[in-house]
PDB file of N, CA and C in Angstrom:
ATOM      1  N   UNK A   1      91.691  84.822 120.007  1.00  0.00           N
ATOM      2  CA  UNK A   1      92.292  85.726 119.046  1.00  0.00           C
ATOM      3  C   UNK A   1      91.335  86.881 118.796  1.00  0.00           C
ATOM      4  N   UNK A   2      92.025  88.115 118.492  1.00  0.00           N
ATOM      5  CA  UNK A   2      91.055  89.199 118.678  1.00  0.00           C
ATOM      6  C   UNK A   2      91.680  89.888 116.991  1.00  0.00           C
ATOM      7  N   UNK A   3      90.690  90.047 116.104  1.00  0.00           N
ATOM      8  CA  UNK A   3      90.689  90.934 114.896  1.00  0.00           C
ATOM      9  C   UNK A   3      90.735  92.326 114.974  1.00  0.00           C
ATOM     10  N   UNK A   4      91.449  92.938 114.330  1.00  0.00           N
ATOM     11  CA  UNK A   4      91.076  94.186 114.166  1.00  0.00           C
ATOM     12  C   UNK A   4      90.786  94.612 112.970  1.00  0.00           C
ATOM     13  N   UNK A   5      89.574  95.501 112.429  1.00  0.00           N
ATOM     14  CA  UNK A   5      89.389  95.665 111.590  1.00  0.00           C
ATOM     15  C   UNK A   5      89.563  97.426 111.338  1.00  0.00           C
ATOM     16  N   UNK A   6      90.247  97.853 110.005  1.00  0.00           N
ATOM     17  CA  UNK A   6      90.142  99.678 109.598  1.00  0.00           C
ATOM     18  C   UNK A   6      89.896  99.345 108.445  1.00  0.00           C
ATOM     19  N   UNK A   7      88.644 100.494 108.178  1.00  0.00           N
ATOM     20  CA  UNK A   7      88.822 101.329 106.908  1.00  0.00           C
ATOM     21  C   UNK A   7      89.609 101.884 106.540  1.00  0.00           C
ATOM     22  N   UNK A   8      90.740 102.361 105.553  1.00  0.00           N
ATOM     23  CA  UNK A   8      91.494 103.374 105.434  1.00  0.00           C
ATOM     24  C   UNK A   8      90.704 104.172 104.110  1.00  0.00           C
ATOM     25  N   UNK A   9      90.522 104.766 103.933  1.00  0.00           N
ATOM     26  CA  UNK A   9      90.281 106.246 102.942  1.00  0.00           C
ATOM     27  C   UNK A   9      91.415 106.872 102.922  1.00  0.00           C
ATOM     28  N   UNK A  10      92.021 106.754 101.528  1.00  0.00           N
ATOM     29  CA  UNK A  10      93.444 107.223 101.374  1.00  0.00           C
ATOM     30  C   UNK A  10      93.236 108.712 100.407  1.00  0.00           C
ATOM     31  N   UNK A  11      93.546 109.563 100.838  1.00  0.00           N
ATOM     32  CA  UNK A  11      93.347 111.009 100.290  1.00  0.00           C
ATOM     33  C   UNK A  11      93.903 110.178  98.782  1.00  0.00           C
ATOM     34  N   UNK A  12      92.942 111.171  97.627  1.00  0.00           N
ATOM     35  CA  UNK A  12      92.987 111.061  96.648  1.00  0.00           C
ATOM     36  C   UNK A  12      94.243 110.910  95.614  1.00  0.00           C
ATOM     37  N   UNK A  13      94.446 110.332  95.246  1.00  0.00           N
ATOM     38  CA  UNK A  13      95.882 109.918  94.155  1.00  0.00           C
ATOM     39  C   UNK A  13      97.138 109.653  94.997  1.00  0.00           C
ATOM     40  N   UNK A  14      96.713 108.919  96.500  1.00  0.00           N
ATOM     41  CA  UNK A  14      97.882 109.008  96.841  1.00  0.00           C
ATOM     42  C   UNK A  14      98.153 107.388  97.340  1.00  0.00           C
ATOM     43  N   UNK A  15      97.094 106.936  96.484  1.00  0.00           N
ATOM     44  CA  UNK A  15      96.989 104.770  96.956  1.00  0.00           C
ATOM     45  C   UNK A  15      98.853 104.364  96.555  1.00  0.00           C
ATOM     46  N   UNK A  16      99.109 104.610  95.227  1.00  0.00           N
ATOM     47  CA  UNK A  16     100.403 104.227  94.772  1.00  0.00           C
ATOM     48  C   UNK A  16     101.525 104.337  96.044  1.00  0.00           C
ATOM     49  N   UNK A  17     101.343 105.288  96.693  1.00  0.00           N
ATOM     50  CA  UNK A  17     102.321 105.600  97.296  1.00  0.00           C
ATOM     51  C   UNK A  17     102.171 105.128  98.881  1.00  0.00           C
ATOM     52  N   UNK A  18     100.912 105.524  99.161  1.00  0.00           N
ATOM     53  CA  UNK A  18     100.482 104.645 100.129  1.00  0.00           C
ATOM     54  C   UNK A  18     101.057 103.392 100.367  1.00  0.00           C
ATOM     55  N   UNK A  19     100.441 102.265  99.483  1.00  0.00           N
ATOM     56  CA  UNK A  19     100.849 101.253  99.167  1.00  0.00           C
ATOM     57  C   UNK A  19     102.476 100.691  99.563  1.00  0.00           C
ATOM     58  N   UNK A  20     103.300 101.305  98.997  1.00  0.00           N
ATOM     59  CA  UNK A  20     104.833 101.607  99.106  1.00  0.00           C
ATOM     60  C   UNK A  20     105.474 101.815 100.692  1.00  0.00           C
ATOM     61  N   UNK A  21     104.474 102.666 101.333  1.00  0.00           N
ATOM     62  CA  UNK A  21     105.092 102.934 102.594  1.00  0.00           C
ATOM     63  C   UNK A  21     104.132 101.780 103.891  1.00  0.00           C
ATOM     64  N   UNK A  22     103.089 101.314 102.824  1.00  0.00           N
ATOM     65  CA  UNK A  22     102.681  99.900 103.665  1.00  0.00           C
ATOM     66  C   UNK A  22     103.551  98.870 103.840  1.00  0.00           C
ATOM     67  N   UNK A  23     104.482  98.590 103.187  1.00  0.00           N
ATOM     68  CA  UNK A  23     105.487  97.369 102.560  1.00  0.00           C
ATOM     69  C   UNK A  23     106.252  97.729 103.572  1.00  0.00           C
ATOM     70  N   UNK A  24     106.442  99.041 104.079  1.00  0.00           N
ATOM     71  CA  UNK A  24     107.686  99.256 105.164  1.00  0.00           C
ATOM     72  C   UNK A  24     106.784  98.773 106.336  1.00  0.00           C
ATOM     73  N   UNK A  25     105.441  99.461 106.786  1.00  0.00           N
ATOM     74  CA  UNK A  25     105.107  99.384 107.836  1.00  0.00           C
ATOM     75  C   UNK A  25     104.236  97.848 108.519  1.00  0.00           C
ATOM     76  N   UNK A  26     104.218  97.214 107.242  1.00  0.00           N
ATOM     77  CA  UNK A  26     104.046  95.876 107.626  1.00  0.00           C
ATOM     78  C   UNK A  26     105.195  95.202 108.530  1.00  0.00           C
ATOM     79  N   UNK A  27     105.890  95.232 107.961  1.00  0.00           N
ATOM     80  CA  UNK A  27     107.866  95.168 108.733  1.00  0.00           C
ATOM     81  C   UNK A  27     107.558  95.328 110.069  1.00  0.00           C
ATOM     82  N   UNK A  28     107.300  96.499 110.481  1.00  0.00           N
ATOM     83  CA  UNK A  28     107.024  97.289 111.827  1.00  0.00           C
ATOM     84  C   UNK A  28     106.372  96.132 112.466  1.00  0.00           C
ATOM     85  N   UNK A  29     104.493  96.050 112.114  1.00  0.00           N
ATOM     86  CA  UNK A  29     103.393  95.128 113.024  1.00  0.00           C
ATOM     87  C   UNK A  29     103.619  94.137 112.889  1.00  0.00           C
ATOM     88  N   UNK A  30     104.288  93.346 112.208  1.00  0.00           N
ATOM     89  CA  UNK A  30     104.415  91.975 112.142  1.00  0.00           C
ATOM     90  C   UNK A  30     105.433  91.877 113.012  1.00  0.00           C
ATOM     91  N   UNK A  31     106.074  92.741 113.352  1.00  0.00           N
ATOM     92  CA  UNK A  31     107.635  92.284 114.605  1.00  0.00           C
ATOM     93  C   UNK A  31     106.864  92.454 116.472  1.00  0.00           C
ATOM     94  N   UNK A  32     106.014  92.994 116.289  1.00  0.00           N
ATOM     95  CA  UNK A  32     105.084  93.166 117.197  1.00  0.00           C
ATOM     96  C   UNK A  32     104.731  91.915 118.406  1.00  0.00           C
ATOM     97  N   UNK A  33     105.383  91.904 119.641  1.00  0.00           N
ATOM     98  CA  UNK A  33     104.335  90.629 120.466  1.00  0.00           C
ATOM     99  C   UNK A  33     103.322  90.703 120.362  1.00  0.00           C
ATOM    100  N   UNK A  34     102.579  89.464 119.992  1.00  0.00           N
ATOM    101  CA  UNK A  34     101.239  89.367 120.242  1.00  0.00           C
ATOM    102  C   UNK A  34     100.635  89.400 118.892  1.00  0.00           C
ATOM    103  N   UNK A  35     101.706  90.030 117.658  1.00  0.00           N
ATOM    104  CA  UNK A  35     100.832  90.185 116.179  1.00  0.00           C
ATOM    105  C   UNK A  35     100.773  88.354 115.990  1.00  0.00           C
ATOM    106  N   UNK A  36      99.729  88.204 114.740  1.00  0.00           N
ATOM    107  CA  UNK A  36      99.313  86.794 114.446  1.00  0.00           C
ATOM    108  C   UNK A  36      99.498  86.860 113.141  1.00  0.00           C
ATOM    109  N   UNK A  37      98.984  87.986 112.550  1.00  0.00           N
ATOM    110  CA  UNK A  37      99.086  87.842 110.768  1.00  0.00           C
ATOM    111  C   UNK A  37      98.164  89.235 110.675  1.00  0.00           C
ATOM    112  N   UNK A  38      98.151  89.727 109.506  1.00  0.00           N
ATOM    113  CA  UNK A  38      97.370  90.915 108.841  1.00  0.00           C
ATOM    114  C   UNK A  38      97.088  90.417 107.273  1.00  0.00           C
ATOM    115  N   UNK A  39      95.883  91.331 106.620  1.00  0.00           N
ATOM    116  CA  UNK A  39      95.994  91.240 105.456  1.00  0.00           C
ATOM    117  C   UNK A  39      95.495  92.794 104.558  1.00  0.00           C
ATOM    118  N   UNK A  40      95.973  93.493 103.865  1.00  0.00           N
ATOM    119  CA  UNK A  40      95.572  94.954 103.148  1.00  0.00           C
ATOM    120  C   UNK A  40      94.688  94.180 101.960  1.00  0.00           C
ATOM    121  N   UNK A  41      93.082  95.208 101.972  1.00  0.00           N
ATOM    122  CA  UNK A  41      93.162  94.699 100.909  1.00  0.00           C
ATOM    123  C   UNK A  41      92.083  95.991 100.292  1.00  0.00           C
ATOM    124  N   UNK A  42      92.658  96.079  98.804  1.00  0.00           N
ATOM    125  CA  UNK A  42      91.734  97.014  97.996  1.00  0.00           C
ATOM    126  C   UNK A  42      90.836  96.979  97.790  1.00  0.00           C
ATOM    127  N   UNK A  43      89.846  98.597  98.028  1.00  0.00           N
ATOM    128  CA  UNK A  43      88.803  98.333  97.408  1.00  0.00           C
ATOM    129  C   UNK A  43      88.483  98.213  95.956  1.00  0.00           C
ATOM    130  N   UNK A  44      87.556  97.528  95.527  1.00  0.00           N
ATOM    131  CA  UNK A  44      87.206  97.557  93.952  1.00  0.00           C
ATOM    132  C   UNK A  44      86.368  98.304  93.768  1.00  0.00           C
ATOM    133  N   UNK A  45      85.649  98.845  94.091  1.00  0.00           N
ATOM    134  CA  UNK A  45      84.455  99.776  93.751  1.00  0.00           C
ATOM    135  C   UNK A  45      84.992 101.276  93.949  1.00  0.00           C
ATOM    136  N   UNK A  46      86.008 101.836  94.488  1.00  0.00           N
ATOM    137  CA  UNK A  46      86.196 102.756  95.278  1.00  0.00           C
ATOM    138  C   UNK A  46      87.957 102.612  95.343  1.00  0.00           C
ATOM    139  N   UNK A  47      88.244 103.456  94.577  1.00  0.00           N
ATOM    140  CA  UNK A  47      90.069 103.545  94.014  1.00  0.00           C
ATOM    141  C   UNK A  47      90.706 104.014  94.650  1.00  0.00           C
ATOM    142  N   UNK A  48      91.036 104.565  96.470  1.00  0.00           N
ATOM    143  CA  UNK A  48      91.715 105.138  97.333  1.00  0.00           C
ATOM    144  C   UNK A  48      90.883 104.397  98.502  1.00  0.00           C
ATOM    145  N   UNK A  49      90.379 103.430  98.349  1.00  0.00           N
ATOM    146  CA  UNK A  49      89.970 102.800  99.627  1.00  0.00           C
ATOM    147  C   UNK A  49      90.459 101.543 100.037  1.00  0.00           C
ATOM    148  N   UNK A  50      90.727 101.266 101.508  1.00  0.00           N
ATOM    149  CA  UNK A  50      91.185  99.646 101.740  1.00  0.00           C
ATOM    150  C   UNK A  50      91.006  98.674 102.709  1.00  0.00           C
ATOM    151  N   UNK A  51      90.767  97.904 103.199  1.00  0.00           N
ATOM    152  CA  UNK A  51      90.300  97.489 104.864  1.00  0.00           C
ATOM    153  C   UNK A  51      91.539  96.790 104.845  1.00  0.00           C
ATOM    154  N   UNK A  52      91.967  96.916 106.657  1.00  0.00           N
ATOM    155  CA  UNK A  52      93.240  96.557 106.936  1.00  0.00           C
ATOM    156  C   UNK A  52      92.694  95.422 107.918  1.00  0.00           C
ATOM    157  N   UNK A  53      92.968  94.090 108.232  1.00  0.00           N
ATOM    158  CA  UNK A  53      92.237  93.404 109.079  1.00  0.00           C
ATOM    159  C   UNK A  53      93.501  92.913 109.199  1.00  0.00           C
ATOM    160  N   UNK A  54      93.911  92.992 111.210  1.00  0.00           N
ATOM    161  CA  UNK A  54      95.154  92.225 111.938  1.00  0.00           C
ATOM    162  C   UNK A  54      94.586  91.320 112.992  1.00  0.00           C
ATOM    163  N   UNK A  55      95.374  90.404 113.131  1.00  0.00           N
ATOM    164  CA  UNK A  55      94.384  89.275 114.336  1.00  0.00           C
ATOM    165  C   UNK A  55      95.948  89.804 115.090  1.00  0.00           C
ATOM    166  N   UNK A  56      95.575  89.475 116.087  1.00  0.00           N
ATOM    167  CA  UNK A  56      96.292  89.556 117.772  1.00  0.00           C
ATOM    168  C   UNK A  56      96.261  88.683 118.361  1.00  0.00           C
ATOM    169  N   UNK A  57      96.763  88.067 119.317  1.00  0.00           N
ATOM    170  CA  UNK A  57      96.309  87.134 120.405  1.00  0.00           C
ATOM    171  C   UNK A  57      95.399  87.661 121.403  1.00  0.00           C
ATOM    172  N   UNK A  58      95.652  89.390 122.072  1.00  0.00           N
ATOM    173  CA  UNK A  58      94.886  89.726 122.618  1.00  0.00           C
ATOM    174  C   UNK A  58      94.052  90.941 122.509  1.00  0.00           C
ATOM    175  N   UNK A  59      93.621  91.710 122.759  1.00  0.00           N
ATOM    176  CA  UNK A  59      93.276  93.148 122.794  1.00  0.00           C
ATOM    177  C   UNK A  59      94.436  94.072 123.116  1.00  0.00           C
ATOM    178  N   UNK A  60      94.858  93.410 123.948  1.00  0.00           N
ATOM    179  CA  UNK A  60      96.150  94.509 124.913  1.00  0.00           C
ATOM    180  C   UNK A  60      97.510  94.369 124.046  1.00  0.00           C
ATOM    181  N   UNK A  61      97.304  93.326 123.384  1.00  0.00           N
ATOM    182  CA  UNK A  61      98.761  93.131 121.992  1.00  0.00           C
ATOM    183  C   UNK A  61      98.672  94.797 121.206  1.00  0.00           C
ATOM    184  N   UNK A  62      97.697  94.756 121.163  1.00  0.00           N
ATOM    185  CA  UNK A  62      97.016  95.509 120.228  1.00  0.00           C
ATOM    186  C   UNK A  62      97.177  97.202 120.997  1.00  0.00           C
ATOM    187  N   UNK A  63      96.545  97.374 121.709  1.00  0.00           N
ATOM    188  CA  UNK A  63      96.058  98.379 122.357  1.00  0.00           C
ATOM    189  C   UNK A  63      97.038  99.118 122.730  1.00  0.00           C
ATOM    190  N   UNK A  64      98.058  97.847 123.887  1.00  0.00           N
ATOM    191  CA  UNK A  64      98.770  98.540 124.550  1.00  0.00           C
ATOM    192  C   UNK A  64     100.315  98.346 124.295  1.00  0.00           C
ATOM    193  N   UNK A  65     100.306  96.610 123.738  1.00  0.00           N
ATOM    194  CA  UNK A  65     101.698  96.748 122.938  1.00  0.00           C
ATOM    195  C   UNK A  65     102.168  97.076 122.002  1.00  0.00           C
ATOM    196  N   UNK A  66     101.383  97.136 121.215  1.00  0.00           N
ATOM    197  CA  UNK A  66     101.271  98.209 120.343  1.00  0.00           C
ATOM    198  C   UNK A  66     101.410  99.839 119.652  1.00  0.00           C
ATOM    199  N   UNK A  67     100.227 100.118 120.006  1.00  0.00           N
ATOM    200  CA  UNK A  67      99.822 101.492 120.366  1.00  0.00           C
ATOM    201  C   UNK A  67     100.962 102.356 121.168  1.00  0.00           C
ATOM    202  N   UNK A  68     101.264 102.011 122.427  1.00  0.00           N
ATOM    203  CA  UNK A  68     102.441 102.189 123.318  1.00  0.00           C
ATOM    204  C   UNK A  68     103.977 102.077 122.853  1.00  0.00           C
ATOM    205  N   UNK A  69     103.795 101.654 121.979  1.00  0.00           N
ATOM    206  CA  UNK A  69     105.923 101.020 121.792  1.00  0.00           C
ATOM    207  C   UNK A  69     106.058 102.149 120.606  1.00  0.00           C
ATOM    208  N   UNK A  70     107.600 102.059 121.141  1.00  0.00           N
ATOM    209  CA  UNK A  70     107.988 102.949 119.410  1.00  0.00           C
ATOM    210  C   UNK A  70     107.754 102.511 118.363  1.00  0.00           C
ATOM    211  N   UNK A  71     107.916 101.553 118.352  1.00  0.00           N
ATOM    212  CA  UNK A  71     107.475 100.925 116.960  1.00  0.00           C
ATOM    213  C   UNK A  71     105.905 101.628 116.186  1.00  0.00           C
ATOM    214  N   UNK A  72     104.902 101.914 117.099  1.00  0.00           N
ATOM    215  CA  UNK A  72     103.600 102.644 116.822  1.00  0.00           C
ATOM    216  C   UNK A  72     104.288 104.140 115.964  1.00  0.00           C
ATOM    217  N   UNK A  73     105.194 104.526 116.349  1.00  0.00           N
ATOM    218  CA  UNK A  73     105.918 105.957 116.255  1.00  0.00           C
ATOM    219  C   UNK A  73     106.095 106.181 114.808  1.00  0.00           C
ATOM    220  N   UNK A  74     107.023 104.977 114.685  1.00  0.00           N
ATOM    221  CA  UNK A  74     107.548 105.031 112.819  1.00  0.00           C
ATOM    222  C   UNK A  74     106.133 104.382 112.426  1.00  0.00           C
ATOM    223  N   UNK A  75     104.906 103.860 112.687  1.00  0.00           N
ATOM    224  CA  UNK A  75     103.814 103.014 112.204  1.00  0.00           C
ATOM    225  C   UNK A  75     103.253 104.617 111.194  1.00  0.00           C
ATOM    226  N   UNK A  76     102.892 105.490 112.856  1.00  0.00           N
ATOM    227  CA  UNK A  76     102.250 106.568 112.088  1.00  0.00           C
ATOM    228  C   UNK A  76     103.132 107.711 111.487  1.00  0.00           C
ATOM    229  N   UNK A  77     104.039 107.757 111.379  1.00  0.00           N
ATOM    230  CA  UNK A  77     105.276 108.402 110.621  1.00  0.00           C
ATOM    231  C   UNK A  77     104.688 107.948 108.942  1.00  0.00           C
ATOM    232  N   UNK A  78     104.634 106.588 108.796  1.00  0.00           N
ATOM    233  CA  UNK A  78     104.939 106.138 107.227  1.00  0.00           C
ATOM    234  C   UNK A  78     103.518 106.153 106.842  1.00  0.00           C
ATOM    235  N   UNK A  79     102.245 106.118 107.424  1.00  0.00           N
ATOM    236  CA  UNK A  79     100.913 105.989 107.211  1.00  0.00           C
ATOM    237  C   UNK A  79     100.018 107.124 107.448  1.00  0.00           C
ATOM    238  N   UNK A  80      99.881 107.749 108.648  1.00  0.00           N
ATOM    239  CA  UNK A  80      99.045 108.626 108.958  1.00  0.00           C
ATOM    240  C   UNK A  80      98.614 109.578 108.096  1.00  0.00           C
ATOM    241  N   UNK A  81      99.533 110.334 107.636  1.00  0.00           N
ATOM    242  CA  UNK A  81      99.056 111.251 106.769  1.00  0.00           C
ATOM    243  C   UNK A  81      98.270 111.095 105.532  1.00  0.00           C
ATOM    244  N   UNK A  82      98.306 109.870 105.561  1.00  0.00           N
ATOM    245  CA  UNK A  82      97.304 109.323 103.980  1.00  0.00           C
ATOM    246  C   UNK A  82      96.059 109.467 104.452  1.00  0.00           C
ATOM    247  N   UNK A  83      95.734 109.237 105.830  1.00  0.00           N
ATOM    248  CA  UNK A  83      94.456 109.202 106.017  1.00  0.00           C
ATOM    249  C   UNK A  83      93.069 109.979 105.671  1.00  0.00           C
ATOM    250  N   UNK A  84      92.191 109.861 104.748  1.00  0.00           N
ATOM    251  CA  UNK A  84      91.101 111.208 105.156  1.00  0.00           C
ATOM    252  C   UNK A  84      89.602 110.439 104.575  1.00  0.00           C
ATOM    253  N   UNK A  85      89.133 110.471 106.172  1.00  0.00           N
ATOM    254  CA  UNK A  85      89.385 110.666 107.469  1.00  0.00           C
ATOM    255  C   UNK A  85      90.263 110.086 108.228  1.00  0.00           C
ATOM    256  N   UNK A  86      90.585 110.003 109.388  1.00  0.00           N
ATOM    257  CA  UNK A  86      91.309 109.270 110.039  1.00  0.00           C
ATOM    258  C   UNK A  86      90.352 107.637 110.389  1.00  0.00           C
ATOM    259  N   UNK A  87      90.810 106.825 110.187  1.00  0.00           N
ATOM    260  CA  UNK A  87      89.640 105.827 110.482  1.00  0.00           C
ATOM    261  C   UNK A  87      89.608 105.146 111.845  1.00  0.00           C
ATOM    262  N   UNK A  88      88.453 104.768 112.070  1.00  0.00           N
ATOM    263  CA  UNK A  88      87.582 103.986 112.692  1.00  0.00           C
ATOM    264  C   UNK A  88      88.364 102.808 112.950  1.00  0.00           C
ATOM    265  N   UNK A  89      88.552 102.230 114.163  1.00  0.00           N
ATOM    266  CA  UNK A  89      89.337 100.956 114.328  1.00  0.00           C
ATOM    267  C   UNK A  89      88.627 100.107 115.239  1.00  0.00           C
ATOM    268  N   UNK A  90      88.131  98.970 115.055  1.00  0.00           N
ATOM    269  CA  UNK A  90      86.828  97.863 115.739  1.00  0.00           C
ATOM    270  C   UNK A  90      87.826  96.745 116.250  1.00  0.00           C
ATOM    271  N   UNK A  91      87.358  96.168 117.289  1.00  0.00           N
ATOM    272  CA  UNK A  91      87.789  94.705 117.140  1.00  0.00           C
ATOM    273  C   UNK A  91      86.604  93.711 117.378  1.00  0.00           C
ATOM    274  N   UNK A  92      87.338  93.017 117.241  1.00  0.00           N
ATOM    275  CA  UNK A  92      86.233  91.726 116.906  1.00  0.00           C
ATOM    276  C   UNK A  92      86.952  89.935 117.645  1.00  0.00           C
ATOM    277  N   UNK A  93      85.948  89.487 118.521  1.00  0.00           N
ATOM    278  CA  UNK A  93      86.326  87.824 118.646  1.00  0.00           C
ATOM    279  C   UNK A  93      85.603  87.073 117.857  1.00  0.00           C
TER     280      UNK A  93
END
């Protein structure tokens, strides 16, 4: 099983809403071959921040089934623009 881990830095006053269009786009990665589970979680120190950690079965769940399918399309449709910066995405066994 392969983790993925993001920072998200959510431009300022916009977590509430953020949040809201996560609830859709969870929908999205969880219908995903190869997804295993995810979890969002807030920062406490830091009020527009969040780490997103998804396990996969593989890298290529991830990478390429992923990344590749429409489903990625509406992913960054409902999320992207919150980003600032755009983050950093690791994986991990």
């Amino acid at each position: 099983m392969i983790l993925e881990v993001a920072i998200l830095n959510i431009k300022e006053g916009l977590s509430q809403a953020f949040e809201l269009s996560f609830q859709k786009a969870e929908k999205i990665i969880s219908s995903i071959e190869g997804y295993v589970s995810h979890k969002l979680k807030k920062c406490i120190e830091q009020e527009d921040k969040y780490i997103l950690l998804v396990n996969w079965e593989t890298l290529e769940d991830h990478e390429k089934g992923f990344r590749k399918s429409k489903e990625y399309q509406e992913w960054k449709k409902l999320l992207h623009h919150f980003y600032e910066p755009f983050p950093v995405v690791e994986h991990y066994k």
